[in-house]
Protein backbone atom coordinates (compact mmCIF):
# COMPACT_ATOMS: atom_id res chain seq x y z
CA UNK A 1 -9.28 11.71 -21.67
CA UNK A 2 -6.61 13.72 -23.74
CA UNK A 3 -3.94 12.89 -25.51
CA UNK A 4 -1.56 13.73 -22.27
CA UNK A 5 -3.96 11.99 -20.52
CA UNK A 6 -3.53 8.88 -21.99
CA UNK A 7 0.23 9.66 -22.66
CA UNK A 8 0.37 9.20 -18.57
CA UNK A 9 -1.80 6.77 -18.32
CA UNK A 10 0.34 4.64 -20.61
CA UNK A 11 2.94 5.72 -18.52
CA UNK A 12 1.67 4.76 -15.04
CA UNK A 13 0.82 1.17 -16.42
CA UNK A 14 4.84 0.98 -18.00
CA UNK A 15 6.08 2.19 -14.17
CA UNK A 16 3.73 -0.16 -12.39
CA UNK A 17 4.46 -2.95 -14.18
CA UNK A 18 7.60 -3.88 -11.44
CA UNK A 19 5.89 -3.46 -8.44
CA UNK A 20 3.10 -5.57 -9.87
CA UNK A 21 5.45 -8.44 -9.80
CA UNK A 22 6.05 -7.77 -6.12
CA UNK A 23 2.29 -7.87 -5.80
CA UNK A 24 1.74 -10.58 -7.34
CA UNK A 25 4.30 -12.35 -4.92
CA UNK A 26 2.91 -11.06 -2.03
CA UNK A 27 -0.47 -11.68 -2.88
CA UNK A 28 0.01 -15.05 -3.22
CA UNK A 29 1.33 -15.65 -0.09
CA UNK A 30 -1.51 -13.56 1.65
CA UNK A 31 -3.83 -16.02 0.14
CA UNK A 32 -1.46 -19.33 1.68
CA UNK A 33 -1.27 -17.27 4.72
CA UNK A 34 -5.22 -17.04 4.71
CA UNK A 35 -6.16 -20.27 3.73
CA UNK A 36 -3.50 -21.88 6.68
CA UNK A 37 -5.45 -19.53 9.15
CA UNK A 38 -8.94 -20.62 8.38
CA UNK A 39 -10.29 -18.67 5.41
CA UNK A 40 -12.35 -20.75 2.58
CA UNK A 41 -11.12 -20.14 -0.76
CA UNK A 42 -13.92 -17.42 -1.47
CA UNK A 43 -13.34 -15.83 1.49
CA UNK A 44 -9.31 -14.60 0.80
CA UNK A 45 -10.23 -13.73 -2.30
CA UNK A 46 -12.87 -11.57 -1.50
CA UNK A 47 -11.06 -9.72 1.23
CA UNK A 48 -8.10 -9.21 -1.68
CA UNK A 49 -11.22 -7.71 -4.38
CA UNK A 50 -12.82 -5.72 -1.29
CA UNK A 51 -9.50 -4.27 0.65
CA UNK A 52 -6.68 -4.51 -1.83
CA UNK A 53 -4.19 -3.79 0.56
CA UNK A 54 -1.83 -6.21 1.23
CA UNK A 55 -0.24 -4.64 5.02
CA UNK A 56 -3.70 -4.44 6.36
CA UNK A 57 -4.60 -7.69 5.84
CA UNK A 58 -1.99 -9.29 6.55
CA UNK A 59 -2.12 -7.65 9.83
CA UNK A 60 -5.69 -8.53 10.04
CA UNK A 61 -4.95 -12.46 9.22
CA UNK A 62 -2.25 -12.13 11.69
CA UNK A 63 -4.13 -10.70 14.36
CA UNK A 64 -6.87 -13.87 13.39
CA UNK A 65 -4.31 -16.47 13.22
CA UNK A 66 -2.81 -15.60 17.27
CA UNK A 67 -6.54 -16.35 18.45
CA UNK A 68 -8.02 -12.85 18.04
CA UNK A 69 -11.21 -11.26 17.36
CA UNK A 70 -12.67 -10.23 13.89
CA UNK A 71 -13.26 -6.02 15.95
CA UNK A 72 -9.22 -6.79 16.80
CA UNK A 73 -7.85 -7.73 13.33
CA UNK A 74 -10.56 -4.77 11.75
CA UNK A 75 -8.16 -2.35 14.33
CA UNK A 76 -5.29 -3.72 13.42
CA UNK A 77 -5.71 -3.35 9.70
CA UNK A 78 -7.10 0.41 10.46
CA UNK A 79 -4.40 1.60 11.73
CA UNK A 80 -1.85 -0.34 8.84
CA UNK A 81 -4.04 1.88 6.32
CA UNK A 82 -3.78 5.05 8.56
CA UNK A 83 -0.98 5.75 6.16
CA UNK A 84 -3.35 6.54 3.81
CA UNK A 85 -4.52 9.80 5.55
CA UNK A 86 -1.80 12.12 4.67
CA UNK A 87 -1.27 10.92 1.65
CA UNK A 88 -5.15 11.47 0.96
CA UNK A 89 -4.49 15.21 2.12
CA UNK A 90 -1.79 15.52 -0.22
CA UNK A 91 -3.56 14.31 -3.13
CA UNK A 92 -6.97 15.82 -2.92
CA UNK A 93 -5.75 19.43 -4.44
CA UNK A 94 -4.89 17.01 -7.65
CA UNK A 95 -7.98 15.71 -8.06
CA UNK A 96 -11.19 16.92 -9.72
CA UNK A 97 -14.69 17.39 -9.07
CA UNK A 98 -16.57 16.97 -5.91
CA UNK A 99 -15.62 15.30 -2.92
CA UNK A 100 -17.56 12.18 -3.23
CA UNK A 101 -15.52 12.06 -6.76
CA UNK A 102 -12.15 12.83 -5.77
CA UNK A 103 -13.00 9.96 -2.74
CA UNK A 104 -13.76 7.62 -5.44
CA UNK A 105 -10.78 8.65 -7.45
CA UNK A 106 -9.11 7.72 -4.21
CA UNK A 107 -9.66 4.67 -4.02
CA UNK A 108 -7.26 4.14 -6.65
CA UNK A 109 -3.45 4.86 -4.60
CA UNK A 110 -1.68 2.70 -3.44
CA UNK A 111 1.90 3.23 -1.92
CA UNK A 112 3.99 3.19 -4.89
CA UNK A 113 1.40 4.68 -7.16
CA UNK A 114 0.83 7.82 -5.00
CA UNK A 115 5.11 7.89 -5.02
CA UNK A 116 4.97 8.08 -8.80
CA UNK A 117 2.52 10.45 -9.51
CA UNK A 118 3.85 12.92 -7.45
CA UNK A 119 5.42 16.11 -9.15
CA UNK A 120 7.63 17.27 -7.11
CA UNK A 121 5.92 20.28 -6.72
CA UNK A 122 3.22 18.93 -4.29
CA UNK A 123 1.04 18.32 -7.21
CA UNK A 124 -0.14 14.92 -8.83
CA UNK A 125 -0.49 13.46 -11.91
CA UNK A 126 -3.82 11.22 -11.84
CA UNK A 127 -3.49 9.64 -14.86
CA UNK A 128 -0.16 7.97 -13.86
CA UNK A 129 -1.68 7.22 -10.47
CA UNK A 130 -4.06 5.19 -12.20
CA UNK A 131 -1.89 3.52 -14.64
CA UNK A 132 0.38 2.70 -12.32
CA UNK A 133 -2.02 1.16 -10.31
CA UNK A 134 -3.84 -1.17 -12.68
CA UNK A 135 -1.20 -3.71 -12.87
CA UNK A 136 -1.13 -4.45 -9.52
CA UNK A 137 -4.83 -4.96 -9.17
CA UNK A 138 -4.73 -7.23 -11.85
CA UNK A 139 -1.36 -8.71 -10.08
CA UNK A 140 -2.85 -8.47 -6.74
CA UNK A 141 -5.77 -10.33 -7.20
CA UNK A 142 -4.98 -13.00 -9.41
CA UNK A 143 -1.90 -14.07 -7.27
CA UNK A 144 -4.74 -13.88 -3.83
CA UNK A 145 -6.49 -16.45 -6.26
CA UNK A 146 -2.94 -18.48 -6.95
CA UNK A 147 -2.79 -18.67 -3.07
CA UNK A 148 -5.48 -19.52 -2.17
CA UNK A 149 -6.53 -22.34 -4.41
CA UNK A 150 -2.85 -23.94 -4.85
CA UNK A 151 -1.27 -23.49 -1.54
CA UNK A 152 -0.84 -26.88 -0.61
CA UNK A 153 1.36 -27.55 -3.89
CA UNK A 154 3.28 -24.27 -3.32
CA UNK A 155 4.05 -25.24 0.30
CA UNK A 156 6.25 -23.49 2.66
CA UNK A 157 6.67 -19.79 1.53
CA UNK A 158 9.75 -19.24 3.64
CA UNK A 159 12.09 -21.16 0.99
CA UNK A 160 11.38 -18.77 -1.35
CA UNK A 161 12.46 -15.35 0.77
CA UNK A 162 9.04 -13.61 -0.18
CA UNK A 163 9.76 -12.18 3.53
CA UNK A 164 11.79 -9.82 1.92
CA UNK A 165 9.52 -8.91 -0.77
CA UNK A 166 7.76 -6.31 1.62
CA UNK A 167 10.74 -4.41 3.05
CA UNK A 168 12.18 -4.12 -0.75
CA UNK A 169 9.02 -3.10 -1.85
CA UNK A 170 9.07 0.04 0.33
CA UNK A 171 12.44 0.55 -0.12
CA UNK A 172 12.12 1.00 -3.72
CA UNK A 173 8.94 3.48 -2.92
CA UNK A 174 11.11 5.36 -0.48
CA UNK A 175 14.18 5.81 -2.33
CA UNK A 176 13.15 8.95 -4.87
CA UNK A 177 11.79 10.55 -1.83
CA UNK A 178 15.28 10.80 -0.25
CA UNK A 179 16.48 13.05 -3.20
CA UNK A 180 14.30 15.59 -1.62
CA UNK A 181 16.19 17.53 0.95
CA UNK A 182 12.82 17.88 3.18
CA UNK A 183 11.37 14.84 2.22
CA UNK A 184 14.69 13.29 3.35
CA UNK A 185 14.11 14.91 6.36
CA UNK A 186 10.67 13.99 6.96
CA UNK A 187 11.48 10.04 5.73
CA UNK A 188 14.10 10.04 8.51
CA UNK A 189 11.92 11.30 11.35
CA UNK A 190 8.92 8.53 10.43
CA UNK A 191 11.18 5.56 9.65
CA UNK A 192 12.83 6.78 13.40
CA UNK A 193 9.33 6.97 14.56
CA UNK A 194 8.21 3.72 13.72
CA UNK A 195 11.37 1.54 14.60
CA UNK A 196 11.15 2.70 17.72
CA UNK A 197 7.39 2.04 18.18
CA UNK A 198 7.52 -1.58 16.28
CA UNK A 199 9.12 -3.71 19.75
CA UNK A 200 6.29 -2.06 21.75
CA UNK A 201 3.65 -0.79 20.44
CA UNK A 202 0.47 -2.67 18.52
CA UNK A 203 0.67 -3.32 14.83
CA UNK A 204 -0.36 0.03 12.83
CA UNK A 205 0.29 2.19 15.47
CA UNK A 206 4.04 2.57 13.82
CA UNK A 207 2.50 2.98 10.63
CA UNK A 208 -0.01 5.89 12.35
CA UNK A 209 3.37 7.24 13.58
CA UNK A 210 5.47 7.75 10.78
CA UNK A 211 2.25 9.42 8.91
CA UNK A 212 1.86 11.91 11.84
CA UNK A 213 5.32 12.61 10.66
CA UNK A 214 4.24 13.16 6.94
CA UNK A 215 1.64 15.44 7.58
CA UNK A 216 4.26 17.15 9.62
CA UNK A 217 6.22 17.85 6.44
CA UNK A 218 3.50 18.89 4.57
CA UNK A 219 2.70 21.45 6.80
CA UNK A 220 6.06 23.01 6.93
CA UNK A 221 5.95 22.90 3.19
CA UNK A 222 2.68 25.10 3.21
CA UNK A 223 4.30 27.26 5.79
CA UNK A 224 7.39 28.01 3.43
């Protein structure tokens, strides 16, 4: 790692340090959430460690919690993380080394983090990627662990508005995209997309939706 390297790195972990905050919050009441619907202690932690991502499985708990199957709430949290395919495209060119590399390196975005990294010029800065997403791992898993071991003494989440955490959250990934005249455009035509899909369609497939839209963009900015 160079000196710029680590310059960005420093960077990503100073930008992430917010949203880590909101992850911690939300984590904590995914691991409530998953103890109240029948997961042991060990169990909503691990899911936090081995998914760390918080709209999949909270679509996956949800999808457990109305009386469904473990093959329905695996679906369900597919197609929350189908999200993740465009942006995947996107980022790839950014990336070195082979693909089993780049799909390791990967592993690493998250929503804001990908956000961050981003140019401008449809190139990524990894380094920032990464340091933006450390703090939230960190944030993500210890407030899973928070959750899910002290969520009789936290008691009902609902006093303390964390169901607004989410939609701020996004918001606050979204908003430098909309200084973009054709990311504007593109942000308009998904979030269209997947309010109109949310009253009747399955959880995800809005999500699946509004990145059908994304990879739309992207390939009318290859085009130009």
């Amino acid at each position: 790692m160079g000196a710029d390297d680590r310059a960005s790195f420093r960077e990503g972990l100073r930008l992430g340090l917010p949203f880590a905050v909101a992850s911690f919050l939300l984590s904590m009441s995914f691991g409530v959430v998953a103890r109240e619907t029948g997961f042991s202690v060990l169990a909503a932690v691990a899911m936090s460690v081995l998914v760390f991502a918080g709209s999949a499985q909270f679509a996956a708990v949800a999808v457990l919690a109305a009386g469904g199957g473990a093959g329905a709430a695996v679906a369900a949290g597919t197609l929350m993380n189908s999200r993740f395919l465009p942006m995947g495209i996107a980022l790839a060119p950014s990336l070195p080394g082979r693909a089993w590399w780049r799909g390791m390196q990967g592993l690493a975005v998250v929503d804001s983090s990908w956000a961050l990294a981003a140019r401008g010029d449809g190139t990524f800065d990894r380094w920032r990627l990464f340091g933006t997403t450390a703090p939230q791992l960190v944030a993500w898993y210890l407030g899973t662990v928070v959750g899910a071991f002290g969520g009789e003494l936290i008691g009902d989440l609902d006093r303390f508005g964390l169901d607004a955490v989410y939609p701020a959250f996004f918001l606050a990934v979204l908003l430098p995209e909309l200084r973009d005249r054709d990311r504007r455009g593109v942000a308009v035509v998904g979030g269209l997309l997947a309010l109109a899909l949310v009253p009747v369609a399955p959880p995800g497939v809005p999500v699946l939706a509004a990145g059908l839209a994304a990879l739309w963009g992207l390939r009318r900015r290859e085009a130009s």
